[in-house]
Each structure stands twice: as structure tokens, then as C-alpha cells.
Protein backbone atom coordinates (compact mmCIF):
# COMPACT_ATOMS: atom_id res chain seq x y z
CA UNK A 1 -18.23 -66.04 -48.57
CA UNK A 2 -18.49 -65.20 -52.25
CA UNK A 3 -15.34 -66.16 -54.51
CA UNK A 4 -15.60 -62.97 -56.17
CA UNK A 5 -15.78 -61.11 -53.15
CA UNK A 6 -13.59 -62.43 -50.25
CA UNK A 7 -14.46 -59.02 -47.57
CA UNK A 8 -18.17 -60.07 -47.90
CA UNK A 9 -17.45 -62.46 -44.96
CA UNK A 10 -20.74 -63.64 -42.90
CA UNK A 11 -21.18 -62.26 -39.21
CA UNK A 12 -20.65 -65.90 -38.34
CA UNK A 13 -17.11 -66.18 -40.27
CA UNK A 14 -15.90 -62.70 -39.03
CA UNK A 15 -16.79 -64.37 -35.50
CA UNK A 16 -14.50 -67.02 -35.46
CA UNK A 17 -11.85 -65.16 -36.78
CA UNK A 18 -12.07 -62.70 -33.16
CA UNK A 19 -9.89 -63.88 -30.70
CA UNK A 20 -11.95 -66.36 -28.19
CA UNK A 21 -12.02 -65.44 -24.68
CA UNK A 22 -14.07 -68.09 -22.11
CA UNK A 23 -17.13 -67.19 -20.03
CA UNK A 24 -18.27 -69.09 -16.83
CA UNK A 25 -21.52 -67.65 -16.05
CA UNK A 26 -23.43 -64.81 -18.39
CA UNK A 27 -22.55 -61.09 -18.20
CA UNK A 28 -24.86 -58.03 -18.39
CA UNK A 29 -25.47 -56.92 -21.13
CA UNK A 30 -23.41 -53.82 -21.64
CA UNK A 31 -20.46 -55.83 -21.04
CA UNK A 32 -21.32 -58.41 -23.01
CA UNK A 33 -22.44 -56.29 -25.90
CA UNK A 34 -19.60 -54.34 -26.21
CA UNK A 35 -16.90 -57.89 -25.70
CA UNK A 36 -18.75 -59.57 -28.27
CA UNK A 37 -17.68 -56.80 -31.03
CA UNK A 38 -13.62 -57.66 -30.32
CA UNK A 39 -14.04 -61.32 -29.06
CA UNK A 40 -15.27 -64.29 -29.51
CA UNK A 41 -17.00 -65.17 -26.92
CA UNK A 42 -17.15 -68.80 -25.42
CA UNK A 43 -20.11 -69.57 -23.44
CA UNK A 44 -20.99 -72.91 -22.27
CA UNK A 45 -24.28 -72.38 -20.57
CA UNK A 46 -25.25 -72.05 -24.14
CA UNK A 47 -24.61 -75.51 -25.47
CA UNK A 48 -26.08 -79.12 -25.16
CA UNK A 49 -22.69 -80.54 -23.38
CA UNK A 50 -22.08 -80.55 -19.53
CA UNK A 51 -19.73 -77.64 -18.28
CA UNK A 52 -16.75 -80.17 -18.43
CA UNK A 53 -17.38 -81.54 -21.73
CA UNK A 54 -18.18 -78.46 -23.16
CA UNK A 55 -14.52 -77.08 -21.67
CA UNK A 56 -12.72 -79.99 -23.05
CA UNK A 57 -14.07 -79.29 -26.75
CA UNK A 58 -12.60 -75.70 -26.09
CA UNK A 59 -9.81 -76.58 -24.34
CA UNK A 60 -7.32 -75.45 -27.09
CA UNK A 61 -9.32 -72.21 -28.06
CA UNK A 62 -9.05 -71.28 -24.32
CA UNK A 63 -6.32 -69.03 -23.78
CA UNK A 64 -8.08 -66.07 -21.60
CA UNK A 65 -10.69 -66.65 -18.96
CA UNK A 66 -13.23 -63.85 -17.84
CA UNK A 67 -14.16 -64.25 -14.42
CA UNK A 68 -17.64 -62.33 -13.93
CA UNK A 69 -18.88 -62.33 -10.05
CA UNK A 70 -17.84 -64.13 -7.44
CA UNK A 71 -18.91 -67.71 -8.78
CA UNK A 72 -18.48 -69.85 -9.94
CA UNK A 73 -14.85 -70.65 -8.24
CA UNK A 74 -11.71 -70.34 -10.56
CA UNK A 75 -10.08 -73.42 -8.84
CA UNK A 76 -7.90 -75.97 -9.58
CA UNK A 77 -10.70 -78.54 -11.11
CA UNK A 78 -11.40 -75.96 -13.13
CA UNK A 79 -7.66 -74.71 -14.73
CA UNK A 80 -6.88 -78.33 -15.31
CA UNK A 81 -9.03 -78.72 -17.74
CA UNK A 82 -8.44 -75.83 -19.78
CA UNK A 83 -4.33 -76.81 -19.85
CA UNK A 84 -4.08 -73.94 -22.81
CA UNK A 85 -5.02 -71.05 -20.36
CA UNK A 86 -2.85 -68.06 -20.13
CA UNK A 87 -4.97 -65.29 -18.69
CA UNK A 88 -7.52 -65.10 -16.30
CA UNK A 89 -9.28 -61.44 -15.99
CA UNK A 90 -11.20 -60.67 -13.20
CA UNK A 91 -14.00 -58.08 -12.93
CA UNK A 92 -13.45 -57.41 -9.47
CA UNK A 93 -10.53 -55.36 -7.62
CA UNK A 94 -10.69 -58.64 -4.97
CA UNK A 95 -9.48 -61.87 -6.82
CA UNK A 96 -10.38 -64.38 -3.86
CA UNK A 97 -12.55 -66.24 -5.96
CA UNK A 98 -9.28 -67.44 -7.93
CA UNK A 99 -6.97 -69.67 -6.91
CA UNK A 100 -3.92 -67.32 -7.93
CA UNK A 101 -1.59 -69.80 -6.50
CA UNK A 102 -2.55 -72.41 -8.67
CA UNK A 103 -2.41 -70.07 -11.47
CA UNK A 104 1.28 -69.07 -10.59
CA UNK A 105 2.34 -72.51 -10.93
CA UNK A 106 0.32 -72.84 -13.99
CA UNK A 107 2.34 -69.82 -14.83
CA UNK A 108 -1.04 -68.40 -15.63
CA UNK A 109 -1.34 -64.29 -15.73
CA UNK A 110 -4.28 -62.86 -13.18
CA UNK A 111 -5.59 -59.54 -13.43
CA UNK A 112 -8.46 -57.80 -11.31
CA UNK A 113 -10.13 -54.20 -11.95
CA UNK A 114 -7.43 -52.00 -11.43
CA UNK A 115 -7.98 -48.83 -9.84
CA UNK A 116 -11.52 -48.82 -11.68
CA UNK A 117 -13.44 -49.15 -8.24
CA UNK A 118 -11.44 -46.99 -6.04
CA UNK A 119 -13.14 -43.21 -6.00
CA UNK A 120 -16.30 -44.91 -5.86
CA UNK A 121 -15.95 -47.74 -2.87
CA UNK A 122 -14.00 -44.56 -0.88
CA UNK A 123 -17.04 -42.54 -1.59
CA UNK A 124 -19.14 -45.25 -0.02
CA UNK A 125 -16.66 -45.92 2.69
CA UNK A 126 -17.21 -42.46 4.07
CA UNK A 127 -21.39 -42.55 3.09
CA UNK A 128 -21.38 -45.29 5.22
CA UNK A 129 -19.50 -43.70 8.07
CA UNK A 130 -20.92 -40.29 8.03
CA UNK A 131 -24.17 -42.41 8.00
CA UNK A 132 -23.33 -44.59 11.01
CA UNK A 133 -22.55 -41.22 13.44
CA UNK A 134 -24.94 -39.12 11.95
CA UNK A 135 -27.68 -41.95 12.26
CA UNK A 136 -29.54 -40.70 8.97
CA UNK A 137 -30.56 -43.66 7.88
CA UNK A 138 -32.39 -44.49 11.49
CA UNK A 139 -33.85 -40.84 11.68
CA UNK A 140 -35.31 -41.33 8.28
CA UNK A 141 -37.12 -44.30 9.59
CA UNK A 142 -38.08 -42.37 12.64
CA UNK A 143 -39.46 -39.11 10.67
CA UNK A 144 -41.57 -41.50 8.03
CA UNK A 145 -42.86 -43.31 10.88
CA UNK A 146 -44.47 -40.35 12.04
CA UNK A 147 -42.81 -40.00 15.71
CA UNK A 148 -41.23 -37.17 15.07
CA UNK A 149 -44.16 -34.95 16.60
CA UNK A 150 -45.53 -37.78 18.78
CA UNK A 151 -41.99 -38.46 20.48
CA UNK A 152 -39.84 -35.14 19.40
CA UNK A 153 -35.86 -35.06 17.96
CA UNK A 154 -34.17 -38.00 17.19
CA UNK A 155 -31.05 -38.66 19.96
CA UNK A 156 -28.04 -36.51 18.55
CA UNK A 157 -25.79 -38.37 16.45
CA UNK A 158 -21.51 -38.42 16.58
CA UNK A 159 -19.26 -35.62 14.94
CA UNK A 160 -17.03 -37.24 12.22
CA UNK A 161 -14.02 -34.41 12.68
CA UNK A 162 -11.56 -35.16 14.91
CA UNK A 163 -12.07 -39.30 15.40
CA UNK A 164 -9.15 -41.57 14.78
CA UNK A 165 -9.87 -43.87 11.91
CA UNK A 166 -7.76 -47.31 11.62
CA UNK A 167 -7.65 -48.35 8.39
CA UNK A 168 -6.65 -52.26 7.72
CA UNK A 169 -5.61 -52.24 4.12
CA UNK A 170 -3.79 -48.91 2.80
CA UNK A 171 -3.78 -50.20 -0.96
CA UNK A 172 -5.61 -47.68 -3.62
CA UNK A 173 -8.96 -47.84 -1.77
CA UNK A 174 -7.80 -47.27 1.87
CA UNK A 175 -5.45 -44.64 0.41
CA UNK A 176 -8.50 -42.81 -1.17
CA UNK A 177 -10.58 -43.16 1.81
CA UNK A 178 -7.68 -41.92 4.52
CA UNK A 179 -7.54 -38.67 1.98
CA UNK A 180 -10.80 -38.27 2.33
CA UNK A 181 -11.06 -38.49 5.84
CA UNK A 182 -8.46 -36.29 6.14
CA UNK A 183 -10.52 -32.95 4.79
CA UNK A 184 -12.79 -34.35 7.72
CA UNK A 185 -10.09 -33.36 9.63
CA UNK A 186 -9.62 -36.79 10.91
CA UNK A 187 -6.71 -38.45 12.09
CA UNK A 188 -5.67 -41.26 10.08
CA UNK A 189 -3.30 -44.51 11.47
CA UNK A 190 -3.01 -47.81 9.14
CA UNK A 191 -2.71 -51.82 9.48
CA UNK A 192 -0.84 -53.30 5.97
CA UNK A 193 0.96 -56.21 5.64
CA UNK A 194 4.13 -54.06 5.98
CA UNK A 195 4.82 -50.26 6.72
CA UNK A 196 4.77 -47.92 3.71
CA UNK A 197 8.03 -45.74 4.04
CA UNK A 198 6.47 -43.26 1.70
CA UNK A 199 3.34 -42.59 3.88
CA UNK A 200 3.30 -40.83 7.16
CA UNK A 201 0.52 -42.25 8.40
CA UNK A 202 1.15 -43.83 11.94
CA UNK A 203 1.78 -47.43 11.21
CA UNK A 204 0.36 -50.93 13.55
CA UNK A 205 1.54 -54.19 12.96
CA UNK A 206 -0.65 -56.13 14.75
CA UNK A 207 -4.79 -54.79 14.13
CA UNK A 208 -6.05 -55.50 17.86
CA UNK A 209 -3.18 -52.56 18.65
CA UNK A 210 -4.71 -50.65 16.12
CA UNK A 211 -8.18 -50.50 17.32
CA UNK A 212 -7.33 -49.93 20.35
CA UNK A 213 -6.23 -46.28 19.36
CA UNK A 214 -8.69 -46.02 17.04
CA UNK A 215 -12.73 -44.32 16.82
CA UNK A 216 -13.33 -46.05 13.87
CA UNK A 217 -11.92 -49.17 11.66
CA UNK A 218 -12.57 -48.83 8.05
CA UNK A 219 -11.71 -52.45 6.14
CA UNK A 220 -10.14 -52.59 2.65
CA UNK A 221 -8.10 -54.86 2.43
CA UNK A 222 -8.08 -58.00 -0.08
CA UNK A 223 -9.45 -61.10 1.56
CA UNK A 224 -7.26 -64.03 1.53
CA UNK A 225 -6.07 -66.87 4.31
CA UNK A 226 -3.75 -64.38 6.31
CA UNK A 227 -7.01 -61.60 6.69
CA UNK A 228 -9.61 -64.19 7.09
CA UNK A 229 -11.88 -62.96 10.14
CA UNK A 230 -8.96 -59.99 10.61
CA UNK A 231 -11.68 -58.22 12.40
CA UNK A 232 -12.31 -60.85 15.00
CA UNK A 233 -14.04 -60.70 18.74
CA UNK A 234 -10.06 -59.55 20.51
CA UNK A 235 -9.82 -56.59 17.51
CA UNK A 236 -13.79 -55.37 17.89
CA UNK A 237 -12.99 -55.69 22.13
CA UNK A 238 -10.27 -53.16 21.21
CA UNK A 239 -12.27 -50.88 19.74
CA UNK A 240 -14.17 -50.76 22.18
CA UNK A 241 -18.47 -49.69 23.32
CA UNK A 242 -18.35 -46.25 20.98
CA UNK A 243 -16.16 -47.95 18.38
CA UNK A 244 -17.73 -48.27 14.59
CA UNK A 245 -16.29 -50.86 11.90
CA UNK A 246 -17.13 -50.06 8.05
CA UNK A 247 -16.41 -53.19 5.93
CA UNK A 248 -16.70 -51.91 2.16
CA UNK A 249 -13.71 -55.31 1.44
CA UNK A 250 -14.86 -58.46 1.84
CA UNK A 251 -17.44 -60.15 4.64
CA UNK A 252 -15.40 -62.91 5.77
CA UNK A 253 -12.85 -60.12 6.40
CA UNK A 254 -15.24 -59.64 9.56
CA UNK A 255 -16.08 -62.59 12.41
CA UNK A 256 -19.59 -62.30 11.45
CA UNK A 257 -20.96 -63.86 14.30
CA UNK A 258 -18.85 -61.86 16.70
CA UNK A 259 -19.75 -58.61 15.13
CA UNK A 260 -23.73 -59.20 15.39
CA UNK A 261 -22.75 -60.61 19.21
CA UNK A 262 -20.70 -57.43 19.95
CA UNK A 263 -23.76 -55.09 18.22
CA UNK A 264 -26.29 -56.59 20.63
CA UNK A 265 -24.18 -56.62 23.91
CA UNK A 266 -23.13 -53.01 23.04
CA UNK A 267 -19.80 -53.76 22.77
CA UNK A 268 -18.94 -51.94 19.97
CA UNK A 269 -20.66 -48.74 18.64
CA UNK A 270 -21.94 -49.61 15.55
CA UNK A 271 -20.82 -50.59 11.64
CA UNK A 272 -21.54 -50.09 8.42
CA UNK A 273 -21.56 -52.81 6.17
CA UNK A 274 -21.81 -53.11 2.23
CA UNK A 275 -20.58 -56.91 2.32
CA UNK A 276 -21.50 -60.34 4.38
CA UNK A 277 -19.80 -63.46 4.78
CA UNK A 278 -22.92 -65.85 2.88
CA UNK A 279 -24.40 -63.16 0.59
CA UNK A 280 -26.71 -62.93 -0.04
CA UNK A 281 -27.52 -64.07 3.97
CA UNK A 282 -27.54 -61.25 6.00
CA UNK A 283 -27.83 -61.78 9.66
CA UNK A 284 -31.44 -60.81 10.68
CA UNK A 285 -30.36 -59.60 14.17
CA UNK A 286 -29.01 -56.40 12.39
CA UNK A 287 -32.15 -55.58 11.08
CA UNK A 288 -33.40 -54.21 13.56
CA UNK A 289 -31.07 -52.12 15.34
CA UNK A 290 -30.53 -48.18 14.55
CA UNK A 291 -26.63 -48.38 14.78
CA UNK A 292 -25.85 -50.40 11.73
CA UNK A 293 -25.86 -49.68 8.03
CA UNK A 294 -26.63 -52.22 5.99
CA UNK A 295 -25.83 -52.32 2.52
CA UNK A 296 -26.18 -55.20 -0.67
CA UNK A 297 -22.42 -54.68 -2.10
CA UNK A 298 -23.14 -51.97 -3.84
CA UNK A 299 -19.97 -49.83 -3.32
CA UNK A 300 -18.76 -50.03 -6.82
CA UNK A 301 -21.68 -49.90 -8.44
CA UNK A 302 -21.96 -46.73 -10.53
CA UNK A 303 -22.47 -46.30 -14.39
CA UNK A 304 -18.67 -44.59 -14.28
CA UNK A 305 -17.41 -47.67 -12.36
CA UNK A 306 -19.01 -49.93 -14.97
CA UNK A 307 -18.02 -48.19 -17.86
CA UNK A 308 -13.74 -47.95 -16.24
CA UNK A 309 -13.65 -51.63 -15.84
CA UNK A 310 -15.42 -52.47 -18.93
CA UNK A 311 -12.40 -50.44 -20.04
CA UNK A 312 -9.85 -52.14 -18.17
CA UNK A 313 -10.57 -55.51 -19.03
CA UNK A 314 -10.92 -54.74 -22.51
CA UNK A 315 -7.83 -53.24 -22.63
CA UNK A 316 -6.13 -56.33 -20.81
CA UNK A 317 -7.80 -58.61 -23.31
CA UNK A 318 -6.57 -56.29 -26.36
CA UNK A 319 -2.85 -56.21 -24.62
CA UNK A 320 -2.73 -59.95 -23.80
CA UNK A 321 -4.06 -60.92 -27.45
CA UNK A 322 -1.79 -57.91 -29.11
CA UNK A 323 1.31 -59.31 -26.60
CA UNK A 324 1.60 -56.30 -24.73
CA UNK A 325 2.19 -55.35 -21.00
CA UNK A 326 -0.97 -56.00 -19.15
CA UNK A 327 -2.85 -52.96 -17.40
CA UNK A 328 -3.58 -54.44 -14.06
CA UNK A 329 -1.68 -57.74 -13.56
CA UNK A 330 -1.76 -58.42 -9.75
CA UNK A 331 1.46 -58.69 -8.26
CA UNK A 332 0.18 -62.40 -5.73
């Protein structure tokens, strides 16, 4: 920096004056383009040091914490060594790669994507659904197989109007799906944690009840140790032979192994899945059966969706660094 001119700063000067924010793992590029021009951004897989010595050296700089993608784990080997930390932000709406306990007692602040996902995963939700009873997917196989005129029609798929939908998680997500499903002119019945008095939805407590009234499960709600395997073999029994389960939440939501053992006994309809429990592992018994959707969790993934989170965690690292209200701070 020149004496006589103290604005012409270096890039590398007007750097460390940004606020510094720590990565884990690389972003994409858009993101990262875009965060680099209001923070400084910490990345360790950049430097010399091991992970741990490299989070030591920043240990004081590191007051926020972007969590990009599932891994690596936000645990408690992790916080301890950044004892400065104040903020984690997550890119996700799902935050079960964090251990938010550990950052309550830390009296560290979590927040996820917001509502930046939701129109998009509903969309998929129903794509999935409509997909499932339809069977377009399997009668797109069969017509560029060439059967069509060796074997005639496809078997007639399942009207979507009318079926009873259970859906386990009535948060922003589930909410946007039920409305959808509602122009369907389905009928639409909920599992949550607790009933909503505001919603008339009819309410279960207990999921195997629900499926047991219901056509169709759709599953959005967060996974954490109370809705691990939610969706297990007594729920998917419930449901019953013409039952169909669409998982656009998490994939340990669902007893994996039970679902692919219900699927080939016939035991339940079909599913539609966008997530697994060991992505990217997907069980190779569902390849080859023309009642399941399969999908690489891809619900959120639009150019809007990208571009509304890139705006909501910017604007929770502007708020937390400004000391105002964070936009999406997760209430557990």
C-alpha cells in the first residue's frame, strides 16, 4: 500500500480485511465465487498443515462455519477445536450432518436453507408420485425398447385424484406438497411430532396408524434419532400391496432393507425415491423393477434453488457479521 495513497490497497490486503468465514470441503464455483467477494474465505484443503493443525492456526479467526454437503461431519471433534465458533451455516434445509446439540451447549447459532428448497423438492415430490402411478418412466423404457408393436400397450397405470396421501413431516415442504396434492383433488392426512391446531388436515400420532389409512406416504420430515427408519417393515405392512412411499427427506428416514424386501415380495406398491441410506449405494435389486423411481438427490437442484440459498446464506453471514437477527436460525 502506497503512503501517499492509503485506498490503493492490494487484492491481498483488502482480503484480510473481509470477515473470515471457515470451509470444510470446496464449494462450486458459483458459490464460491460470489462468497469470496464479501468473505474471507478459510480453506484448509489448500494449505501444507493437516486439517487439525491447520484449524488450530485459525482457531481465533473462526467465528462462522459453512457446512457444504453432507461431509464431512460437524461433530464434536470438530467444534472443539475451533473454541471461537459462533455460527455454523448449513447449505441444506436438513442439518443432520451437525451435531446441533453440541452446538447448543457450545451456545453455537445453526442455520440451514430456509425455505430456499421448498417449491422445488414439492415439485419433485409430486414428479415422483405422478411418475410412480402413471409408470412413465417404465413405459419409456418399454417404447425405446421397441415392444411397443411387438407386445402392444403398456399395463394401465393408477389415477392420482382421489388417493389418500400420509404425509410424515408437515413442515414447509410437506405443507407445499399437501397443497399441491390437494388441486389433485387428493385427500391429505399428516404424521408431525405434534398436531398443528392451525391446519385441518386429519392428524396421526403414531405413522403405522397413518399408513394404514393412507394410498400413499410422502416423507419430509428432518432426519434425526426419533425418525430414524420412521418408515420401517410394521409402517410399509400398513400401507399395504397397492401402497407407494416417496422419500424426497432423508434415506435413513426409510428401513432400506425392508423397503427393497417389501418391493420384491409385493408387499407394498411401489416408491419413489430421490435419497438412500449409503449414497451414493443404491440397492441394485431396485434396478430392475418397473414400480420404483429412482432418483440421485436431485430434488433441490435447480438454478433458482441455487441461486435462493446462495442468497440465504449470504444474508445469514452478512446478519451474523453486521449483528443482526439471523434469516433461518433453526429452532433444535
Amino acid at each position: 500500500m502506497s503512503a501517499e495513497n492509503p485506498a490503493a490497497e492490494t487484492p491481498a490486503v483488502e482480503r484480510e480485511r473481509l470477515p473470515p468465514v471457515l470451509l470444510l470441503r470446496p464449494l462450486s464455483f458459483p458459490f464460491h465465487d460470489a462468497l469470496a467477494t464479501k468473505f474471507r474465505l478459510l480453506k484448509p484443503w489448500e494449505s501444507p498443515l493437516p486439517r487439525d493443525e491447520f484449524l488450530a492456526a485459525h482457531a481465533g479467526d473462526a467465528r462462522a462455519l459453512l457446512s457444504f454437503g453432507p461431509s464431512p461431519t460437524i461433530d464434536a471433534e470438530i467444534l472443539a477445536c475451533l473454541p471461537n465458533l459462533e455460527l455454523v451455516v448449513a447449505f441444506s434445509t436438513g442439518v443432520n450432518h451437525i451435531d446441533v446439540a453440541e452446538c447448543r451447549r457450545r451456545g453455537i447459532a445453526v442455520t440451514n436453507a430456509g425455505n430456499a428448497f421448498t417449491e422445488d423438492v414439492a415439485d419433485y415430490a409430486v414428479a415422483l408420485l405422478i411418475d410412480v402411478l402413471r409408470q412413465i418412466s417404465a413405459a419409456d423404457r418399454y417404447v425405446r425398447r421397441g415392444l411397443w408393436p411387438i407386445n402392444g400397450d403398456y399395463p394401465l397405470g393408477h389415477k392420482l385424484g382421489g388417493k389418500r396421501v400420509g404425509i410424515v413431516g408437515l413442515g414447509s415442504i410437506g405443507s407445499a406438497v399437501a397443497k399441491r396434492l390437494e388441486a389433485f383433488g387428493c385427500t391429505i392426512q399428516y404424521h408431525s411430532r405434534s398436531r398443528k391446531p392451525s391446519i385441518s388436515y386429519k392428524f396421526f400420532s403414531d405413522v403405522a396408524n397413518l399408513a394404514a389409512e393412507s394410498d400413499v406416504l410422502v416423507i419430509t420430515c428432518a432426519l434425526n434419532t426419533e425418525t430414524h427408519h420412521i418408515i420401517n417393515k410394521e409402517v410399509m405392512l400398513a400401507l399395504g400391496k397397492d401402497g407407494v412411499i416417496i422419500n424426497v427427506g432423508r434415506g435413513a428416514l426409510v428401513d432400506e432393507k425392508e423397503l427393497v424386501k417389501c418391493l420384491m415380495e409385493e408387499e407394498i406398491g411401489g416408491a419413489g425415491l430421490d435419497v438412500f441410506e449409503n449414497e451414493p449405494a443404491v440397492p441394485q435389486e431396485l434396478f430392475h423393477v418397473d414400480n420404483v423411481v429412482l432418483s440421485h438427490h436431485k430434488a433441490v437442484f435447480t438454478p433458482e434453488s441455487f441461486q435462493g440459498v446462495l442468497e440465504v446464506v449470504m444474508g445469514n453471514l452478512e446478519a451474523f457479521f453486521s449483528d443482526r437477527p439471523l434469516l433461518s436460525p433453526i429452532s433444535e
